[in-house]
C-alpha atoms as a PDB file:
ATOM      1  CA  UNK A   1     115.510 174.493  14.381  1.00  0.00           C
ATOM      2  CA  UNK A   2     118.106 172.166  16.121  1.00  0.00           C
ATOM      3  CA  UNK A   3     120.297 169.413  14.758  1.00  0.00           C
ATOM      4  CA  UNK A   4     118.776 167.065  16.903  1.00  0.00           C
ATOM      5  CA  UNK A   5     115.362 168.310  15.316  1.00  0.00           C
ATOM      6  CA  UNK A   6     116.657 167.347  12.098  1.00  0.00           C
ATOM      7  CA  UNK A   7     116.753 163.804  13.209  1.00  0.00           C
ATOM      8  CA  UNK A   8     113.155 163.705  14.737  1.00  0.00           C
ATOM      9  CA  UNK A   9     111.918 165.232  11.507  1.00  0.00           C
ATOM     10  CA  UNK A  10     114.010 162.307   9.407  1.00  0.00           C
ATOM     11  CA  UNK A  11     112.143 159.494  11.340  1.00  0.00           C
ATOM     12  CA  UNK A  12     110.969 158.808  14.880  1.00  0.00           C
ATOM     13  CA  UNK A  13     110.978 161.623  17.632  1.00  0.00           C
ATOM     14  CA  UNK A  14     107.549 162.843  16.785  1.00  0.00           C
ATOM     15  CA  UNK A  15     106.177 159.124  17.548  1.00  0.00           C
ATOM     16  CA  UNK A  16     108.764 158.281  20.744  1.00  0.00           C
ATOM     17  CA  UNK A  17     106.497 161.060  22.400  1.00  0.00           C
ATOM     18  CA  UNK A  18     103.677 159.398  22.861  1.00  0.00           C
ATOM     19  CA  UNK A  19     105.254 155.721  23.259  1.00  0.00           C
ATOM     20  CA  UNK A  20     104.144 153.898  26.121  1.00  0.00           C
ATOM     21  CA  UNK A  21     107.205 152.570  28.029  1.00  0.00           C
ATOM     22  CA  UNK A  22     106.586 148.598  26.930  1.00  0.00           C
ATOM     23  CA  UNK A  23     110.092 146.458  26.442  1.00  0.00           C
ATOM     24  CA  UNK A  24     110.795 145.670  23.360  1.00  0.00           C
ATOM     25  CA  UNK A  25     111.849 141.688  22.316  1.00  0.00           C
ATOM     26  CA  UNK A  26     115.167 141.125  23.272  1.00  0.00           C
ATOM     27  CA  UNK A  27     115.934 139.924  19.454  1.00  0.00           C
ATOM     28  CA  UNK A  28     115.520 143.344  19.329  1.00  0.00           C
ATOM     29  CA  UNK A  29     118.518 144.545  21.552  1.00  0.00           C
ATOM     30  CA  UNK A  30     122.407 145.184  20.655  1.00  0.00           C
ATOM     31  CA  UNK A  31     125.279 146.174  22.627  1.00  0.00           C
ATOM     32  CA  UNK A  32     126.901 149.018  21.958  1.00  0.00           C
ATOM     33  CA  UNK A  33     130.548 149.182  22.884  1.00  0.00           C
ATOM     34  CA  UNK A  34     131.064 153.099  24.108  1.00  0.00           C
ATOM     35  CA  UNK A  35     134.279 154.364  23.030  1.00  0.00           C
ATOM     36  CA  UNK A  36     137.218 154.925  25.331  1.00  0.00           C
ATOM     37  CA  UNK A  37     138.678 158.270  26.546  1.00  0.00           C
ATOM     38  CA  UNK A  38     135.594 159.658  28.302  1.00  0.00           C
ATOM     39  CA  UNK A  39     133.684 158.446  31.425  1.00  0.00           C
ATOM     40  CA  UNK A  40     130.069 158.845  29.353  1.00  0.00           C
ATOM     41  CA  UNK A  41     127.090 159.146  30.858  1.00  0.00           C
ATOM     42  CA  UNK A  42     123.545 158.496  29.470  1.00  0.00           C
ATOM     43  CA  UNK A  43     121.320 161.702  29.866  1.00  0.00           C
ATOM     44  CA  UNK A  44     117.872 160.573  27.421  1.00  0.00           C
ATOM     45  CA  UNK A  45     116.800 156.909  27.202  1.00  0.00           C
ATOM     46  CA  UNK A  46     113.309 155.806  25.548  1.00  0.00           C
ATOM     47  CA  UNK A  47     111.942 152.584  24.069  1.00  0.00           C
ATOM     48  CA  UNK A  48     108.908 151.001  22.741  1.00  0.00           C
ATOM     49  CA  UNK A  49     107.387 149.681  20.268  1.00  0.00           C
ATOM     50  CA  UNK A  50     110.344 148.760  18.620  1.00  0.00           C
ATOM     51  CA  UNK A  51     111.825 152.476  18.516  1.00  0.00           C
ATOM     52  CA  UNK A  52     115.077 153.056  20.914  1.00  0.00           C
ATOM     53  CA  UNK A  53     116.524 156.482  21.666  1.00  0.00           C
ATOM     54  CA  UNK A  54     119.547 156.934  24.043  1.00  0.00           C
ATOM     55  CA  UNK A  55     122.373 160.002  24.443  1.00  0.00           C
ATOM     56  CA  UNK A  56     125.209 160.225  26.214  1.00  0.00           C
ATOM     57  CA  UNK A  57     127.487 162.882  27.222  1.00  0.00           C
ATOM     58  CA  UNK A  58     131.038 162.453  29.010  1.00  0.00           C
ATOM     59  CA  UNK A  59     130.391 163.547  33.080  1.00  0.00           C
ATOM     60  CA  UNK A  60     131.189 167.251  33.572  1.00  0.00           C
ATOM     61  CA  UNK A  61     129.651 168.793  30.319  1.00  0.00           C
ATOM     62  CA  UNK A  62     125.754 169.860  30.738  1.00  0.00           C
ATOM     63  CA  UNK A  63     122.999 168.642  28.626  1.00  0.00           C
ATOM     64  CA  UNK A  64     122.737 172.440  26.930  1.00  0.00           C
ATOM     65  CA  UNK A  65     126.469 172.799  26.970  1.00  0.00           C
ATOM     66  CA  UNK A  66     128.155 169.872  26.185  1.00  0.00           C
ATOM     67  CA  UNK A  67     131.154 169.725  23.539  1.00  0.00           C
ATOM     68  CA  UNK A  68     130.549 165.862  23.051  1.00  0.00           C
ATOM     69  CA  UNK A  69     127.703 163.219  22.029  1.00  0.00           C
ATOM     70  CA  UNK A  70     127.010 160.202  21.318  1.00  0.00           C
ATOM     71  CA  UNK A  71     123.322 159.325  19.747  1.00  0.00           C
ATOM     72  CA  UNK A  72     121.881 155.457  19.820  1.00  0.00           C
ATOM     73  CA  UNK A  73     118.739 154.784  17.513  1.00  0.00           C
ATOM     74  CA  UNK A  74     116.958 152.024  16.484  1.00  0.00           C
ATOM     75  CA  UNK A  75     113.739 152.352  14.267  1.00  0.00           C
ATOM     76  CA  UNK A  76     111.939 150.459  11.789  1.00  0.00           C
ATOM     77  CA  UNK A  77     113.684 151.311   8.472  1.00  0.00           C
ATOM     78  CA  UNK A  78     110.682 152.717   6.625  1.00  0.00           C
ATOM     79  CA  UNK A  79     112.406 151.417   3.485  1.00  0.00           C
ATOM     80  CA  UNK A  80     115.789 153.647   3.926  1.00  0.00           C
ATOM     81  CA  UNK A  81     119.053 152.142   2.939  1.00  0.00           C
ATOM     82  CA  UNK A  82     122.381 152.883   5.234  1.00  0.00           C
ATOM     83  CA  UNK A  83     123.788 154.780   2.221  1.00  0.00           C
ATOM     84  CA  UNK A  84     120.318 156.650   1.499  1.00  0.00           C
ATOM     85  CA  UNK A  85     119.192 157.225   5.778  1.00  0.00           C
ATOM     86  CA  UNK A  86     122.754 159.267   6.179  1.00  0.00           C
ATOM     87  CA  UNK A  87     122.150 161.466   2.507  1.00  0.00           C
ATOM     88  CA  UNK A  88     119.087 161.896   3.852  1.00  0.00           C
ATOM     89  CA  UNK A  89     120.243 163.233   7.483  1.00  0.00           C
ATOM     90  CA  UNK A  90     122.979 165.408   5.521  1.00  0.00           C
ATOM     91  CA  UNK A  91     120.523 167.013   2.971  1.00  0.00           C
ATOM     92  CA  UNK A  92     118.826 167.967   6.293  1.00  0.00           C
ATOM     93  CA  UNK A  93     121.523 169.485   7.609  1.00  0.00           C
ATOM     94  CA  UNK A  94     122.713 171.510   4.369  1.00  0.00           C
ATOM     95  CA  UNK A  95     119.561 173.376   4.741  1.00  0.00           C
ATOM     96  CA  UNK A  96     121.046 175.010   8.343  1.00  0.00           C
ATOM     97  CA  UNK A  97     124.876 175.249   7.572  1.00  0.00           C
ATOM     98  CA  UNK A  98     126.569 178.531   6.292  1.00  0.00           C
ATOM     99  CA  UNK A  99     129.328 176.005   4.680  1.00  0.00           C
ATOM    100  CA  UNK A 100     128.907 172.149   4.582  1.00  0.00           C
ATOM    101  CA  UNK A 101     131.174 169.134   3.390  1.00  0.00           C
ATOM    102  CA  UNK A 102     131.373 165.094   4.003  1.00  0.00           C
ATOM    103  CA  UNK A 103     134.255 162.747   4.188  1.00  0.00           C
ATOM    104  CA  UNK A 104     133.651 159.859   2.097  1.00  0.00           C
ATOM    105  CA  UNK A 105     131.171 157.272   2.196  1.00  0.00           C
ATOM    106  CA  UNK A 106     131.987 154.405   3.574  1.00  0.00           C
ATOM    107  CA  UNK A 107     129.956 151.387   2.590  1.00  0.00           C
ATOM    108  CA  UNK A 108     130.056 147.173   4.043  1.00  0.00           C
ATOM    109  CA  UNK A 109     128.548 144.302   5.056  1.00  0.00           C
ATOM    110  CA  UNK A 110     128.865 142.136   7.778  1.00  0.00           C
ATOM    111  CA  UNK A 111     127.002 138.864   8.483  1.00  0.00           C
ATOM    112  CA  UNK A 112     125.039 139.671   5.860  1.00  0.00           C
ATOM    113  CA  UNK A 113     123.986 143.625   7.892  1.00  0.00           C
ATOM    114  CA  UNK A 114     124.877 146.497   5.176  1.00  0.00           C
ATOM    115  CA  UNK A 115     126.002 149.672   6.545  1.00  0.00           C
ATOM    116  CA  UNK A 116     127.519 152.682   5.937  1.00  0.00           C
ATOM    117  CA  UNK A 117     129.270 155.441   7.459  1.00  0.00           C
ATOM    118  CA  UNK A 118     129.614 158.867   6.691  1.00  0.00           C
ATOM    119  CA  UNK A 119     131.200 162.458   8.517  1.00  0.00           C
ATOM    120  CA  UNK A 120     129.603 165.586   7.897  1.00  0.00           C
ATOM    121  CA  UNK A 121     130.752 169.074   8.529  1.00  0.00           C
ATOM    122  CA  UNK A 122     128.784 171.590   9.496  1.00  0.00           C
ATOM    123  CA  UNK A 123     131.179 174.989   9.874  1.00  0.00           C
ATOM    124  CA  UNK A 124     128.072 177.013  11.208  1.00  0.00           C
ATOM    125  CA  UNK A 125     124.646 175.590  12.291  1.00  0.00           C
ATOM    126  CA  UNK A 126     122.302 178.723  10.967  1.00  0.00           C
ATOM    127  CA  UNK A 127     122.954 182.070  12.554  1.00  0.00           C
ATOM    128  CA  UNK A 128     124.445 180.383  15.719  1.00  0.00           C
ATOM    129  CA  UNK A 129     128.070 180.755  17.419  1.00  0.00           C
ATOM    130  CA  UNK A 130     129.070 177.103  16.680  1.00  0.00           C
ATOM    131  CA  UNK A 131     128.851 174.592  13.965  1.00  0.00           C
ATOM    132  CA  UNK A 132     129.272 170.552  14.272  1.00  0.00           C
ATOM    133  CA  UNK A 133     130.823 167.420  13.570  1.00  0.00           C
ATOM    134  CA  UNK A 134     128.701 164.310  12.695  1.00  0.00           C
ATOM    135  CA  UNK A 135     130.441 161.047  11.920  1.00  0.00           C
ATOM    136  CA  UNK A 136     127.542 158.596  11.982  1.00  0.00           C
ATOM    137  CA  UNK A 137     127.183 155.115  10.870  1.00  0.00           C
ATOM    138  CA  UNK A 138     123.740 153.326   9.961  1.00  0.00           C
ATOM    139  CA  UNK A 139     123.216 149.395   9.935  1.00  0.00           C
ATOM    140  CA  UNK A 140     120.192 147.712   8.340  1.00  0.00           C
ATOM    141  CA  UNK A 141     118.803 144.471  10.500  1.00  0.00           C
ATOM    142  CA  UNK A 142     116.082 143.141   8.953  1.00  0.00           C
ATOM    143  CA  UNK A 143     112.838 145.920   9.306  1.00  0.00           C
ATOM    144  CA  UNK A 144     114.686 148.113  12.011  1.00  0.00           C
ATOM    145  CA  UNK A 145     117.679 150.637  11.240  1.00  0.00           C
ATOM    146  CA  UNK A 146     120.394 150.896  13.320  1.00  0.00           C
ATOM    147  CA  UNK A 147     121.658 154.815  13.616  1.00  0.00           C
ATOM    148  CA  UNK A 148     124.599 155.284  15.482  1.00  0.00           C
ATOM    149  CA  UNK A 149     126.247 159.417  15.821  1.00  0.00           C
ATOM    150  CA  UNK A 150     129.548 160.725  17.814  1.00  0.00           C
ATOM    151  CA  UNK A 151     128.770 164.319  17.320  1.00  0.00           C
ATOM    152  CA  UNK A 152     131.416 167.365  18.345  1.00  0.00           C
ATOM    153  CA  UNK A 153     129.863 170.522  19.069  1.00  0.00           C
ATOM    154  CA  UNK A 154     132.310 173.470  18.677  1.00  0.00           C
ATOM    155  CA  UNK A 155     133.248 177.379  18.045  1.00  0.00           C
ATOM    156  CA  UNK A 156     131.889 178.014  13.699  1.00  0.00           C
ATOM    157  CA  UNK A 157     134.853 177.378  11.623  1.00  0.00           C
ATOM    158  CA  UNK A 158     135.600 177.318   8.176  1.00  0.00           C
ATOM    159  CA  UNK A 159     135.715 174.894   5.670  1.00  0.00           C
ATOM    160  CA  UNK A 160     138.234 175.757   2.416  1.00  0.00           C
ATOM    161  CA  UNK A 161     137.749 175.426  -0.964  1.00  0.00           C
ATOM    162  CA  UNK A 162     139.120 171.830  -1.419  1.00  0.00           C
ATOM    163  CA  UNK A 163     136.533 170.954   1.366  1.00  0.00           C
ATOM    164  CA  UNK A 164     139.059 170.444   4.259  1.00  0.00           C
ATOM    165  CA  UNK A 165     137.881 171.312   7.600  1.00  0.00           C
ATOM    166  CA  UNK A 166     139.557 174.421   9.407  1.00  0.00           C
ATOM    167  CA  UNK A 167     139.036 175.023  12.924  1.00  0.00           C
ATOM    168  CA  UNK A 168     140.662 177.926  13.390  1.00  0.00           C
ATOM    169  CA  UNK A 169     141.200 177.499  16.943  1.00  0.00           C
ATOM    170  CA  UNK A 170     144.394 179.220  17.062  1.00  0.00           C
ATOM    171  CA  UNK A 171     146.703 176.436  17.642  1.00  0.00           C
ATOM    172  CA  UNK A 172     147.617 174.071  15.511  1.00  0.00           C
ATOM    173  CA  UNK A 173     148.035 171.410  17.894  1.00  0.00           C
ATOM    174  CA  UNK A 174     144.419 172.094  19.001  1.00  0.00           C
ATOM    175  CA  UNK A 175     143.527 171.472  15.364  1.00  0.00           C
ATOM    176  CA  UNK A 176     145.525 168.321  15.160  1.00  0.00           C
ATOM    177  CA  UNK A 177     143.842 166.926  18.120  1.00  0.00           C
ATOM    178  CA  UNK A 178     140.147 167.377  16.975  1.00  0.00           C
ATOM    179  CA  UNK A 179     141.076 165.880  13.889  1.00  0.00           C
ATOM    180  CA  UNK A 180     142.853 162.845  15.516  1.00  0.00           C
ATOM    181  CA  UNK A 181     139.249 162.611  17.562  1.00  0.00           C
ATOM    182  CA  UNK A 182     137.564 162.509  14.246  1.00  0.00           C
ATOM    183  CA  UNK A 183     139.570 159.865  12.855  1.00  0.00           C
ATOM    184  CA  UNK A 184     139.324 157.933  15.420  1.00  0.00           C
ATOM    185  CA  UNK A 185     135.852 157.900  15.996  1.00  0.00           C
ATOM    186  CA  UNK A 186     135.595 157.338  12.366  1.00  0.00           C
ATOM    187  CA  UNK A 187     137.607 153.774  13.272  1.00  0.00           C
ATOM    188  CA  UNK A 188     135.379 153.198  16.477  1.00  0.00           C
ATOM    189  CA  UNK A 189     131.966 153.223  14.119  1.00  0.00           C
ATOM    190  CA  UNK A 190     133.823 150.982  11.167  1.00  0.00           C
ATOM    191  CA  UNK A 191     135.118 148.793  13.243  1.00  0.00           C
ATOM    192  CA  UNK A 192     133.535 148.122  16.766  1.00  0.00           C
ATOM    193  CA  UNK A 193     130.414 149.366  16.229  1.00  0.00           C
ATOM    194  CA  UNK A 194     128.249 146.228  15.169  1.00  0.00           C
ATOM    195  CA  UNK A 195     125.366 144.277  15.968  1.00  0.00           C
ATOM    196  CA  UNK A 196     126.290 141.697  18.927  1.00  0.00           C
ATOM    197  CA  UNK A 197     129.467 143.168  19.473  1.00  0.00           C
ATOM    198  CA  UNK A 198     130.291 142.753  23.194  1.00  0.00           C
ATOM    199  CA  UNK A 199     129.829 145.755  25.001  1.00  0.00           C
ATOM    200  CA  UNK A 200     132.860 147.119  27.083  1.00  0.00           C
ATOM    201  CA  UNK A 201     130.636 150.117  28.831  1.00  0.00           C
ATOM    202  CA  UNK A 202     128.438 149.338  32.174  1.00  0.00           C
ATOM    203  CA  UNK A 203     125.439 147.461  32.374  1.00  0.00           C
ATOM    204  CA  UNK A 204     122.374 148.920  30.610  1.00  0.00           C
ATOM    205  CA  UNK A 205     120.245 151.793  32.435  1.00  0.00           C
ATOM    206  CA  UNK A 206     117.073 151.351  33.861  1.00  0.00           C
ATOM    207  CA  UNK A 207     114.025 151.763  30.736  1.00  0.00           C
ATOM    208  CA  UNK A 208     113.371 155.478  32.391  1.00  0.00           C
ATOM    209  CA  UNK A 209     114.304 159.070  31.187  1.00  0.00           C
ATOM    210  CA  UNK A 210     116.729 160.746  33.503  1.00  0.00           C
ATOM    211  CA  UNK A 211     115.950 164.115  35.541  1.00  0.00           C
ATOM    212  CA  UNK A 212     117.795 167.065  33.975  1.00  0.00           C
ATOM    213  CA  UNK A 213     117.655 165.472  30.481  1.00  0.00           C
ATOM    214  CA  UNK A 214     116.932 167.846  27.808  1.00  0.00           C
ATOM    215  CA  UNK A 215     114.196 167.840  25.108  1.00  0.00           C
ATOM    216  CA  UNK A 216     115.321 170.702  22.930  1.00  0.00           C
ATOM    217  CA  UNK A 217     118.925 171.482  21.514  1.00  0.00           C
ATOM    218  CA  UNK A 218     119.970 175.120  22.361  1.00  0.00           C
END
C-alpha cells in the first residue's frame, strides 16, 4: 500500500476511475496559487462529476522519483469536517509508519469556509527506504471538500521522544533547510491557499491526463 492509496481509500480515487471526462460548473472551480521556488509541473489531472484530482511535481524530478508534491482535490464532503477529513487521512497513515507525529492543528474560517490545517510525519512509510512529510490543509464549501497537500518525500528518519522531527541527513544545515521548507509551506496553505484567491501559476491545463503520469506510488 502507497500513501497516495491511503487517500483513494479515504474518499474518491476508486470512483475518478470510471468518471467520464464531463466539465464540471464553473461555481465549482478555484484557483490555486502554486507556491514559489519551483517551476511545477502538473503530471495527473481528472474531473467530473464534481470530483477534481490534479498533482504536480517541480520539472526535473520523475513521477516515481520525485522528492516534491503538491496534491489538488475537490470532492463532495460525504459529511467530513476539515478538522475530522485530515484525522482521518492521519489515522490512515499511522497504520504504515514505523514512528508518526503531527504539528498542531490549525483551525479558521474565512468568508464563512472552515478549514484546517495539519503536518504529519511519517519517519518510515512501512518497510520502505523513505518516510514523508504531509502538511495539508482542507476547506469545506458548501457539499464539496477542498483537500489541498505539499508532500516531501525523503531518506526514513527519526522522530524523538518529544515528537520533533530528525532528519538525520548529516548536516545540520540540510536539516535547517527542510524544516524552513516545512514552515513555509505551512504559511503558503494558512495563508494563500483559499477559495478565489487569484492564482499566480499559468493558465489551467487542458481537462486530459498527461502521458508518463503515474497511477501507482512506488
Amino acid at each position: 500500500m502507497s500513501i497516495r492509496l491511503l487517500h483513494a481509500s479515504a474518499l474518491i480515487l476508486g470512483v475518478l476511475a470510471c468518471l467520464p471526462a464531463t466539465a464540471d460548473s464553473p461555481t465549482l472551480r478555484w484557483p490555486l496559487p502554486l507556491p514559489a521556488g519551483l517551476p511545477w509541473r502538473i503530471v495527473d489531472l481528472r474531473e467530473g462529476n464534481g470530483i477534481r484530482h490534479e498533482e504536480y511535481i517541480p520539472r526535473g524530478q520523475g513521477v516515481d522519483d520525485y522528492r516534491d508534491r503538491i496534491l489538488v482535490q475537490r470532492m463532495p464532503s460525504q459529511q467530513f469536517s476539515p478538522e475530522s477529513y485530515l484525522a482521518h487521512i492521519s489515522a490512515g497513515l499511522r497504520a504504515h509508519c514505523n514512528q508518526i507525529t503531527t504539528s498542531g492543528l490549525f483551525a479558521s474560517e474565512r468568508d464563512g469556509l472552515p478549514s484546517a490545517a495539519l503536518t504529519v510525519y511519517c519517519a518510515r512509510f512501512d518497510s520502505r527506504s523513505y518516510g514523508y512529510v504531509v502538511a495539508q490543509k482542507a476547506i469545506l464549501d458548501g457539499e464539496h471538500m477542498f483537500v489541498i497537500e505539499r508532500e516531501w518525500r525523503l531518506p526514513a528518519y527519526s522522530i524523538d521522544a518529544t515528537g520533533l522531527p530528525r532528519f538525520d541527513s548529516g548536516a545540520a544545515a540540510d536539516d535547517d533547510a527542510l524544516k524552513k521548507e516545512i514552515r513555509q509551506a505551512n504559511r503558503w496553505l494558512v495563508e494563500q491557499v483559499q477559495p478565489g484567491t487569484v492564482s499566480t501559476s499559468p493558465a489551467s491545463p487542458p481537462l486530459v491526463k498527461p502521458q508518463g503520469a503515474r497511477r501507482s506510488r512506488h
